[in-house]
C-alpha atoms as a PDB file:
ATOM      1  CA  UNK A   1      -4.771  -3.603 -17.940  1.00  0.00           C
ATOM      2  CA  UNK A   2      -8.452  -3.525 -18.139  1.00  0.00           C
ATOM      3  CA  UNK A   3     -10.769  -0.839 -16.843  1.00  0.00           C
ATOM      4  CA  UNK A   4      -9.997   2.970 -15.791  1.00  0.00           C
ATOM      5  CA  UNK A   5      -6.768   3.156 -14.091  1.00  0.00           C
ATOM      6  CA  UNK A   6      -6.683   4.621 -10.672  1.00  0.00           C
ATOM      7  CA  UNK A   7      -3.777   6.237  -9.315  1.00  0.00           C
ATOM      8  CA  UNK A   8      -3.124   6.187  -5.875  1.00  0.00           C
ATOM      9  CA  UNK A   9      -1.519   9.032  -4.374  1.00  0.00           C
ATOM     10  CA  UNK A  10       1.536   9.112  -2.160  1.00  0.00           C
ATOM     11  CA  UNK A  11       1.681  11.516   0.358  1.00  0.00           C
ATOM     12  CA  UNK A  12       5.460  12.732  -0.797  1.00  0.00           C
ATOM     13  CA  UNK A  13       3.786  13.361  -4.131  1.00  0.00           C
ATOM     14  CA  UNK A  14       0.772  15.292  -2.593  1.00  0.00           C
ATOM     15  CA  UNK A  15       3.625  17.412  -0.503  1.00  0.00           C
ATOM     16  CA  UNK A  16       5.923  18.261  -3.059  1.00  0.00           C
ATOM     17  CA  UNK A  17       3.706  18.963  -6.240  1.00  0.00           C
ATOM     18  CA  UNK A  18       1.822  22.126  -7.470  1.00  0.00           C
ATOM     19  CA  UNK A  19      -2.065  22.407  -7.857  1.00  0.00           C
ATOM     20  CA  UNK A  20      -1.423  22.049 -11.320  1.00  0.00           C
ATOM     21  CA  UNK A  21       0.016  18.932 -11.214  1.00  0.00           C
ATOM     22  CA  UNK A  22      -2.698  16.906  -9.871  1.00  0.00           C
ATOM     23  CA  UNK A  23      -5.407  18.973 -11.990  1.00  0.00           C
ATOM     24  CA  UNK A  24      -3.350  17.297 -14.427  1.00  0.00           C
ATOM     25  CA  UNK A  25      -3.235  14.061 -13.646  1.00  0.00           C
ATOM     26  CA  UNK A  26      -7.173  14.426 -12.755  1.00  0.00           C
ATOM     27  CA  UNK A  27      -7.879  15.490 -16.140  1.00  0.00           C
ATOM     28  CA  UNK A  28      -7.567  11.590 -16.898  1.00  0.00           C
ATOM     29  CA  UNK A  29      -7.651   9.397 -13.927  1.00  0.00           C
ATOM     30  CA  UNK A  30      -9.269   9.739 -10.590  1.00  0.00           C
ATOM     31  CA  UNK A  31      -7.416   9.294  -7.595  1.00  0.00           C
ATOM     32  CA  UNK A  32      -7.040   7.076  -4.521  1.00  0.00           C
ATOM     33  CA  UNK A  33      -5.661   8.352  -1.261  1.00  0.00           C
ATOM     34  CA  UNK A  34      -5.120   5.084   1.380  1.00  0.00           C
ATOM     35  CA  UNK A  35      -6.152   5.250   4.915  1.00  0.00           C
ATOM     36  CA  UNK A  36      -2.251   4.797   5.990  1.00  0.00           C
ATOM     37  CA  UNK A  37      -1.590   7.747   3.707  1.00  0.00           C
ATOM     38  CA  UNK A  38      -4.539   9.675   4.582  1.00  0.00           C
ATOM     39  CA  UNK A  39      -3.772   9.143   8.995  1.00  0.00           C
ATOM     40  CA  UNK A  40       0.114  10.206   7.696  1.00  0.00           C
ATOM     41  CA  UNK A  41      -1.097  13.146   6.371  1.00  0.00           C
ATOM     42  CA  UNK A  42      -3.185  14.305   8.940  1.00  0.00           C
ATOM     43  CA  UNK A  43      -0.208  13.388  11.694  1.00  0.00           C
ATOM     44  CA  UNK A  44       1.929  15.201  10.316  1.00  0.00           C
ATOM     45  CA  UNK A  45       2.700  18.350  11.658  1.00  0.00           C
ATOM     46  CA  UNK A  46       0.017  21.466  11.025  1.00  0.00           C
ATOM     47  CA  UNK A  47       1.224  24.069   8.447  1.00  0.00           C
ATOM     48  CA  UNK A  48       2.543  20.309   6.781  1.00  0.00           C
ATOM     49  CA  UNK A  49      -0.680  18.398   7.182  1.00  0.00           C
ATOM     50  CA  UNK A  50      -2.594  21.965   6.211  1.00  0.00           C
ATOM     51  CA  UNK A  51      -0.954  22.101   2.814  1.00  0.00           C
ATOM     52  CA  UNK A  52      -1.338  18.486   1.864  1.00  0.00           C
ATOM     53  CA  UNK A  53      -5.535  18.719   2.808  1.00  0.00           C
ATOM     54  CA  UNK A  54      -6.038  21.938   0.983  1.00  0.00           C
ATOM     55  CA  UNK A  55      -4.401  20.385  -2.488  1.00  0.00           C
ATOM     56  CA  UNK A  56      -6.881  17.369  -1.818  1.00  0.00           C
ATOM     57  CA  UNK A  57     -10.014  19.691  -1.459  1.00  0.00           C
ATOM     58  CA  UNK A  58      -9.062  21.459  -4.673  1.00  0.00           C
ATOM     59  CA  UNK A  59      -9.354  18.306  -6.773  1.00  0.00           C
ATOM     60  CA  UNK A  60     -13.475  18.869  -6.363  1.00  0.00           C
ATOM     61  CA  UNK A  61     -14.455  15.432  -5.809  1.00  0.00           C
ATOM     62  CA  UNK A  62     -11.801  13.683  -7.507  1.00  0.00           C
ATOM     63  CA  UNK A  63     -10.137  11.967  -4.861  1.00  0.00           C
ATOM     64  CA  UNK A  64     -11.390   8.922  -2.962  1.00  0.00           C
ATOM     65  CA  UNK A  65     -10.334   7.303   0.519  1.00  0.00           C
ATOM     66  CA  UNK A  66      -9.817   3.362   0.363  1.00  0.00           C
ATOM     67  CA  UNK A  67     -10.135   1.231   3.028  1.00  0.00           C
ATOM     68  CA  UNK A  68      -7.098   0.476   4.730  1.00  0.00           C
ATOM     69  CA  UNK A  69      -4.957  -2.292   3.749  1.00  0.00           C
ATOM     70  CA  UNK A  70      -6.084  -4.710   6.429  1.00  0.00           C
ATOM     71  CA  UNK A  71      -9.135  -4.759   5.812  1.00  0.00           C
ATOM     72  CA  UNK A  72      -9.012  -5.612   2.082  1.00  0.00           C
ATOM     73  CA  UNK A  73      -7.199  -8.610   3.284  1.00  0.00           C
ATOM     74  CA  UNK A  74      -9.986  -9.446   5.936  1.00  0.00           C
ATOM     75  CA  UNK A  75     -12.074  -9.039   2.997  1.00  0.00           C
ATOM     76  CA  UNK A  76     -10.463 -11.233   0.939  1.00  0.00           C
ATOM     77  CA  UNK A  77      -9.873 -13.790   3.974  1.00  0.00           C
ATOM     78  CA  UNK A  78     -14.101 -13.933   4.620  1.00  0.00           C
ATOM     79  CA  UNK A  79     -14.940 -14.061   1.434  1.00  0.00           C
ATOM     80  CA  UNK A  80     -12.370 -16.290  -0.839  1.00  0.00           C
ATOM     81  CA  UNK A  81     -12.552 -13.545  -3.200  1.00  0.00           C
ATOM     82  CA  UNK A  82     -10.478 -10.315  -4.682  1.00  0.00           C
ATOM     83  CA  UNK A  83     -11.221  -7.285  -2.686  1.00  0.00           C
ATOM     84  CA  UNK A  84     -11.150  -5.850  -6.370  1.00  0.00           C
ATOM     85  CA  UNK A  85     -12.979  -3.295  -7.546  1.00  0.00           C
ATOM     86  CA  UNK A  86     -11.351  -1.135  -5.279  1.00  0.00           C
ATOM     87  CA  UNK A  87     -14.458   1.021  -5.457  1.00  0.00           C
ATOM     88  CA  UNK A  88     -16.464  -1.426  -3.677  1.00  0.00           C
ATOM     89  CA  UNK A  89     -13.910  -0.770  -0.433  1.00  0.00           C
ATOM     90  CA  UNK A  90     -13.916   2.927  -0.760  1.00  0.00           C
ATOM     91  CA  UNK A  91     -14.861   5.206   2.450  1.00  0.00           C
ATOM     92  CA  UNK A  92     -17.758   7.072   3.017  1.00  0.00           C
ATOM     93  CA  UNK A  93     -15.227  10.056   3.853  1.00  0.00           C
ATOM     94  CA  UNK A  94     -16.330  12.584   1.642  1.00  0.00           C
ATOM     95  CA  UNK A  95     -13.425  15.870   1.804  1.00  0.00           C
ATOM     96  CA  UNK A  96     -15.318  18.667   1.657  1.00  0.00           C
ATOM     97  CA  UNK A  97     -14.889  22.347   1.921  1.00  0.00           C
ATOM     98  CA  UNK A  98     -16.333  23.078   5.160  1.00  0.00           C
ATOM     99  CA  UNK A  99     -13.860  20.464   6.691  1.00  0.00           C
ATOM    100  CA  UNK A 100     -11.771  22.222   9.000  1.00  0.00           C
ATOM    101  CA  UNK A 101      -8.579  20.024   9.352  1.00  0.00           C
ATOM    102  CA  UNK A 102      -9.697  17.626  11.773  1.00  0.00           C
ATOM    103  CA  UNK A 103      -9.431  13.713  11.426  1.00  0.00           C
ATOM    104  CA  UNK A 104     -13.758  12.770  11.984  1.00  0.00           C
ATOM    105  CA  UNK A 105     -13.925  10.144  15.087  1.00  0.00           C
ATOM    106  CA  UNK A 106     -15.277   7.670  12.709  1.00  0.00           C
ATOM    107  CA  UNK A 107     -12.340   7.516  10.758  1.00  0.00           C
ATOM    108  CA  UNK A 108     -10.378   7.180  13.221  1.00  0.00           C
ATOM    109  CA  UNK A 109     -11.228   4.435  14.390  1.00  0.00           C
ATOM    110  CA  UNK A 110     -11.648   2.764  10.773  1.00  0.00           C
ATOM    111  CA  UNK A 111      -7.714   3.652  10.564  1.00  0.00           C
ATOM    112  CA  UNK A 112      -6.753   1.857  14.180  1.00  0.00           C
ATOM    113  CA  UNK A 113      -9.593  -0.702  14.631  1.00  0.00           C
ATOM    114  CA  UNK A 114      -8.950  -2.723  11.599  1.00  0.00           C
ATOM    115  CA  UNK A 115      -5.662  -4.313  13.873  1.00  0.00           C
ATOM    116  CA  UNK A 116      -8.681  -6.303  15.942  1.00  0.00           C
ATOM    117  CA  UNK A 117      -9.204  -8.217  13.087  1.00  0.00           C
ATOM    118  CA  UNK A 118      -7.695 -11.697  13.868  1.00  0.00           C
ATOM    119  CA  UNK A 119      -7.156 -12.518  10.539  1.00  0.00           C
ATOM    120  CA  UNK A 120      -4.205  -9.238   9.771  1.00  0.00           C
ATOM    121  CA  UNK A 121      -2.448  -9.236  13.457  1.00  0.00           C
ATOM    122  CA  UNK A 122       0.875  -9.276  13.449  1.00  0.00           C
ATOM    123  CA  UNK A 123       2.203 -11.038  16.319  1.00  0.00           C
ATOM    124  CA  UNK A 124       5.592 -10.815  15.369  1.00  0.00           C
ATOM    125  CA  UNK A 125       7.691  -8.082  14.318  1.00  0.00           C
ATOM    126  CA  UNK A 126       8.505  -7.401  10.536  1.00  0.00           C
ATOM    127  CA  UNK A 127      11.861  -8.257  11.838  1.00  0.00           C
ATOM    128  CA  UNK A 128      10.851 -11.810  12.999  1.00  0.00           C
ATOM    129  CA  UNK A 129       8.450 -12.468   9.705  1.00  0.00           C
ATOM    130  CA  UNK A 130      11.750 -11.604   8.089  1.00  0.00           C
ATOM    131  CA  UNK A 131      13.369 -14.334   9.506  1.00  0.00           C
ATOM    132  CA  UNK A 132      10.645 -16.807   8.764  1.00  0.00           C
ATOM    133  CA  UNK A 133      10.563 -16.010   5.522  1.00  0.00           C
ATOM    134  CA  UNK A 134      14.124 -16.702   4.728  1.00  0.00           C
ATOM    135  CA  UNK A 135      14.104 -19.545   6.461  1.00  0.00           C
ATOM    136  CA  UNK A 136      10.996 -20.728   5.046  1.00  0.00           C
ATOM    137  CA  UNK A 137      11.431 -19.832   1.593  1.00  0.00           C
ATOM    138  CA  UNK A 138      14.974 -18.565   0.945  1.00  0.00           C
ATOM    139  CA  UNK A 139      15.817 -15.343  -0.741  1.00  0.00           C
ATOM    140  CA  UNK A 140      13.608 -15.120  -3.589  1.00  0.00           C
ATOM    141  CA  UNK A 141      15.287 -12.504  -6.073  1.00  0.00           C
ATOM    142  CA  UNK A 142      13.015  -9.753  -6.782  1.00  0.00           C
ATOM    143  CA  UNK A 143      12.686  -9.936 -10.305  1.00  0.00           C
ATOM    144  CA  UNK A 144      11.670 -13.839  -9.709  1.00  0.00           C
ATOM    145  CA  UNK A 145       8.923 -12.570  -7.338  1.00  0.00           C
ATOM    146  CA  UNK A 146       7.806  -9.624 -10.017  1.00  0.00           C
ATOM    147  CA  UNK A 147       7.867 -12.298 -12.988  1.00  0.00           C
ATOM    148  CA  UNK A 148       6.841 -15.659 -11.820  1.00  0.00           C
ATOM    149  CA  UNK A 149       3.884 -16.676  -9.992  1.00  0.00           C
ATOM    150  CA  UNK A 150       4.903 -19.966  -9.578  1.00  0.00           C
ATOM    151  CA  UNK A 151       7.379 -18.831  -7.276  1.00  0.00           C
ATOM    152  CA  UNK A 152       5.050 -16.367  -5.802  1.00  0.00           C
ATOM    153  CA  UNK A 153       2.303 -19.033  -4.929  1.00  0.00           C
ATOM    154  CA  UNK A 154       4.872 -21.503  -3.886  1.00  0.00           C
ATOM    155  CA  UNK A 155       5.896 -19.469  -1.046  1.00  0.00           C
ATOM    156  CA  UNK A 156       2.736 -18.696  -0.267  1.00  0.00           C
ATOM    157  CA  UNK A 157       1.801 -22.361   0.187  1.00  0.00           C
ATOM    158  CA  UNK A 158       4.875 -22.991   2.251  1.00  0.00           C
ATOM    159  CA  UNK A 159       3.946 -19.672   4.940  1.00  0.00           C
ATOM    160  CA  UNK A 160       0.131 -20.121   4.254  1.00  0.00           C
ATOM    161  CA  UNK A 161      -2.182 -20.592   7.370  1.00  0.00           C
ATOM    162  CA  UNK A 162      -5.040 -23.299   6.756  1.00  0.00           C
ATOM    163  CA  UNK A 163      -7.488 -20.119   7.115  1.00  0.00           C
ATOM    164  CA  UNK A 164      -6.584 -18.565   4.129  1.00  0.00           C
ATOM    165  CA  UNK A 165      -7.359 -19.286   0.633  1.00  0.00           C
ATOM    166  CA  UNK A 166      -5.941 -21.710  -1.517  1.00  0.00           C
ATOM    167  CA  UNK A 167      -2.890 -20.971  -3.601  1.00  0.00           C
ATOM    168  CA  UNK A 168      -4.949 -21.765  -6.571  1.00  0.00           C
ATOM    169  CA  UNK A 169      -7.512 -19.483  -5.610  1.00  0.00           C
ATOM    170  CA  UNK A 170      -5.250 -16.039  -5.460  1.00  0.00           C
ATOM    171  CA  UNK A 171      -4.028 -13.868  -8.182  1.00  0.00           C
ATOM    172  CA  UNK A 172      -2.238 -10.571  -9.356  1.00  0.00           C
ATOM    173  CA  UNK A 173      -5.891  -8.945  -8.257  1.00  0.00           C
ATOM    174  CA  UNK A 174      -5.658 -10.043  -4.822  1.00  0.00           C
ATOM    175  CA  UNK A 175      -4.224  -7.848  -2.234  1.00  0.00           C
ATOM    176  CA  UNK A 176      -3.082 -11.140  -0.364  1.00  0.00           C
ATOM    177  CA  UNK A 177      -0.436 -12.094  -3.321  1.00  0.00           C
ATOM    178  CA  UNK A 178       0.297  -7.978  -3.417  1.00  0.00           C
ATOM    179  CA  UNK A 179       1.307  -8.341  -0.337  1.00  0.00           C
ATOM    180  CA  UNK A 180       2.953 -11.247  -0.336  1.00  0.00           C
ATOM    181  CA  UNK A 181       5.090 -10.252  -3.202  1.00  0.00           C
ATOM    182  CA  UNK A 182       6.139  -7.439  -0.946  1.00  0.00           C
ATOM    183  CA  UNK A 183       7.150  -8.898   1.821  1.00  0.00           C
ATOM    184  CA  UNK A 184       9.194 -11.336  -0.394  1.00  0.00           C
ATOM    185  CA  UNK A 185      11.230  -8.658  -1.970  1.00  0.00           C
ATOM    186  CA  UNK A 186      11.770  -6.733   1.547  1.00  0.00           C
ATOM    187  CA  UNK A 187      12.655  -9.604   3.198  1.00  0.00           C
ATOM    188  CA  UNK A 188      15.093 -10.292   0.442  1.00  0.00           C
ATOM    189  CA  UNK A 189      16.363  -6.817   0.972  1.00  0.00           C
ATOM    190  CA  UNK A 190      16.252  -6.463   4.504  1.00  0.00           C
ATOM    191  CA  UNK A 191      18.490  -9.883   4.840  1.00  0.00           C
ATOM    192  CA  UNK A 192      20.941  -8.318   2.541  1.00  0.00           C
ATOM    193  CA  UNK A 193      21.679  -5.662   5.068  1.00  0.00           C
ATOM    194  CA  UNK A 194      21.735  -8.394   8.074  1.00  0.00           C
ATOM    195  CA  UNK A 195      25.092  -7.711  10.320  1.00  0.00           C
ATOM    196  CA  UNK A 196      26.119  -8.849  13.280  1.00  0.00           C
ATOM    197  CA  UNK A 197      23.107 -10.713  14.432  1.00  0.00           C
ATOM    198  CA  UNK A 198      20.636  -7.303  13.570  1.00  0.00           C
ATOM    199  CA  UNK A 199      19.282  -5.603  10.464  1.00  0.00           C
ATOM    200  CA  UNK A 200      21.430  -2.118   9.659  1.00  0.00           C
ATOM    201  CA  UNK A 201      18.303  -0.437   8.931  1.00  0.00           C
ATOM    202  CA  UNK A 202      16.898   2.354  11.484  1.00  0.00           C
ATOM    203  CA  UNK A 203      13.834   1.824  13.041  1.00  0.00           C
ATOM    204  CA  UNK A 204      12.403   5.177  11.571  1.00  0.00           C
ATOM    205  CA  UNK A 205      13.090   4.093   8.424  1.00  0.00           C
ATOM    206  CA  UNK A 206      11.453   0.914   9.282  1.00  0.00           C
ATOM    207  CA  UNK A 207       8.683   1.892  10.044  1.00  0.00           C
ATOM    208  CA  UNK A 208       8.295   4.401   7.119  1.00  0.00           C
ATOM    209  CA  UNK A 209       8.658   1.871   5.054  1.00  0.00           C
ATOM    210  CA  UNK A 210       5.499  -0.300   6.483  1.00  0.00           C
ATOM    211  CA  UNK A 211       3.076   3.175   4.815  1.00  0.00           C
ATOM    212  CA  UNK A 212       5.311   3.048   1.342  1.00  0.00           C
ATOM    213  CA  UNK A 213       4.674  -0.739   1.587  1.00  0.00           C
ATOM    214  CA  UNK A 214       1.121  -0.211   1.905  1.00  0.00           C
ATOM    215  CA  UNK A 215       0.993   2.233  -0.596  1.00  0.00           C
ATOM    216  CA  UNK A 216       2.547  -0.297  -3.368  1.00  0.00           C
ATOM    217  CA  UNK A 217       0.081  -2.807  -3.085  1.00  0.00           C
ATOM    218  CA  UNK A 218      -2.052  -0.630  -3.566  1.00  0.00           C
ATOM    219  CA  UNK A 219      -1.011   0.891  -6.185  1.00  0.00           C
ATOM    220  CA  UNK A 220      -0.419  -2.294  -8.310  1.00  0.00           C
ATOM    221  CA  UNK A 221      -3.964  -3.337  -7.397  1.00  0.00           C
ATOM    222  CA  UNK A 222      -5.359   0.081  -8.204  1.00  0.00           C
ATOM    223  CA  UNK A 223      -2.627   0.097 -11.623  1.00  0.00           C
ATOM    224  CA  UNK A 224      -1.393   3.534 -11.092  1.00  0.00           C
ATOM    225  CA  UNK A 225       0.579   5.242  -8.569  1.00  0.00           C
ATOM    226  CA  UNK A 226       1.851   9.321  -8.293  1.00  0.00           C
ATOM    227  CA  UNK A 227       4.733   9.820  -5.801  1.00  0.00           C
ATOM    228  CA  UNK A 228       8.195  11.208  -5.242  1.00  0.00           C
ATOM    229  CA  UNK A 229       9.008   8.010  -3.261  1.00  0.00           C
ATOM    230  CA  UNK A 230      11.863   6.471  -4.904  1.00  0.00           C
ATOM    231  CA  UNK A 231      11.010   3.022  -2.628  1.00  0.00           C
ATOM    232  CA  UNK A 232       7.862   3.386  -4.015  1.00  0.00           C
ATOM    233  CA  UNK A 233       8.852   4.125  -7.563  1.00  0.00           C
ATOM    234  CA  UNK A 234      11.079   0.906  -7.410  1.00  0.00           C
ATOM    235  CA  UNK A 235       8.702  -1.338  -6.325  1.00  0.00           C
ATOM    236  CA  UNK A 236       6.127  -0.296  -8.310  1.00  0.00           C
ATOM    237  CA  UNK A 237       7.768  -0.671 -11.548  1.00  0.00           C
ATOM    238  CA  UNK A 238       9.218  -3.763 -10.882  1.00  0.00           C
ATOM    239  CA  UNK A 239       5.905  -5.424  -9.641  1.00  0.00           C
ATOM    240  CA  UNK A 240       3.223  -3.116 -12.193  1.00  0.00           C
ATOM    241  CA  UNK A 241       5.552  -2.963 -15.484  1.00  0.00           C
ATOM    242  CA  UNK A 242       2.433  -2.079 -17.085  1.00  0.00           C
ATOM    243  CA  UNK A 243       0.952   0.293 -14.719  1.00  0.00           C
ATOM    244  CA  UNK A 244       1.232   4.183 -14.884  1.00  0.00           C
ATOM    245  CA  UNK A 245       3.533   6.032 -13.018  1.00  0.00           C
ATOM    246  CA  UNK A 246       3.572   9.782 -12.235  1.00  0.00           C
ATOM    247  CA  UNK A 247       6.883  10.458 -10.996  1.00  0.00           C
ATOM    248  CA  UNK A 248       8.047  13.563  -9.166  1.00  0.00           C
ATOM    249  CA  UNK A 249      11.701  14.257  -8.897  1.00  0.00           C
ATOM    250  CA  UNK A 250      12.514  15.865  -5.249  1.00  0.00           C
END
């Protein structure tokens, strides 16, 4: 993997850890917080959220605040190109000392505006893209989706809309085929727990899973990830082999 590894932080990592361990992990890499896991963080509730901000303003500098998801994707969408470096998409969100908790208006809205963007609406639930994926593309086994990019980029060309790039345009460094190569393997997942006409998995957990999801890609574009996720931990290692993991048992 070429060039300084990044590792982007989870917030179940940030939570559960010690000082120490991310003074640590600074020591060698510097570290990306994403919007999603930056707006969890700061929703969750105070003494929680406190805790988590306080660990971040110790690291001095050391952590940065990446654009969220979408718009790396609308990035990649406009301009036919990787949204990589990541450091050309980081935030001008500087955590400082005299920040007192609150979530700046401005970054706010960078966190809930980027769903405007035509190009990463969802009209459909994950539920329904669920369904169009299997029907589209059958269950892909995850290790085929992980391994192959044939496989990978054939699916894409089957879902692909005529405004995004080319499959022979898109790559491991693209957060389009990241995400892709997500939604493959959940789909493949979430159709193995399909009952009864509905998908045994609670909304709550859904939903939690959309930020983890977020965080993978990520974290394989970024080639380093430090949680206590074990979602996260799967995902990662199956789709960044090579990447570095800092793993937190909890």
């Amino acid at each position: 993997m070429n060039g300084p590894i990044h590792i982007v932080l989870d917030k179940s990592y940030l939570q559960g850890c010690r000082s120490s361990d991310l003074h640590e992990i600074a020591e060698k890499h510097r570290f990306l917080l994403c919007a999603e896991a930056f707006h969890e963080v700061v929703s969750s509730p105070e003494n929680e959220m406190k805790g988590c901000v306080r660990k971040l303003l110790a690291l001095n500098g050391r952590v940065d605040l990446l654009d969220h998801n979408g718009t790396l994707l609308k990035y990649e969408i406009e301009n036919k190109r990787s949204c990589k470096p990541l450091s050309h998409h980081i935030l001008p969100l500087a955590l400082n000392p005299d920040w007192n908790f609150s979530f700046p208006q401005s970054a706010i809205e960078t966190v809930t505006e980027f769903n405007d963007y035509w190009e990463v609406q969802r009209p459909k639930t994950f539920d329904e893209i669920v369904k169009e994926i299997i029907s589209t593309c059958g269950k892909i086994p995850p290790v085929q989706v992980a391994s192959q990019r044939d496989a990978v980029l054939k699916a894409y060309a089957l879902l692909r809309s005529s405004h995004l790039p080319l499959p022979s345009a898109i790559s491991e460094d693209w957060a389009i085929y990241r995400r892709l190569q997500v939604d493959l393997i959940a789909a493949c997942e979430y159709m193995d727990s399909f009952q009864d006409g509905q998908f045994c998995i609670r909304e709550e957990r859904k939903a939690h899973n959309q930020i983890d999801f977020r965080v993978i890609i990520a974290a394989c574009l970024a080639g380093g990830v430090a949680t206590r996720d074990r979602l996260i931990r799967r995902y990662f290692q199956l789709l960044c082999p090579e990447g570095v993991l800092y793993w937190l048992e909890g």
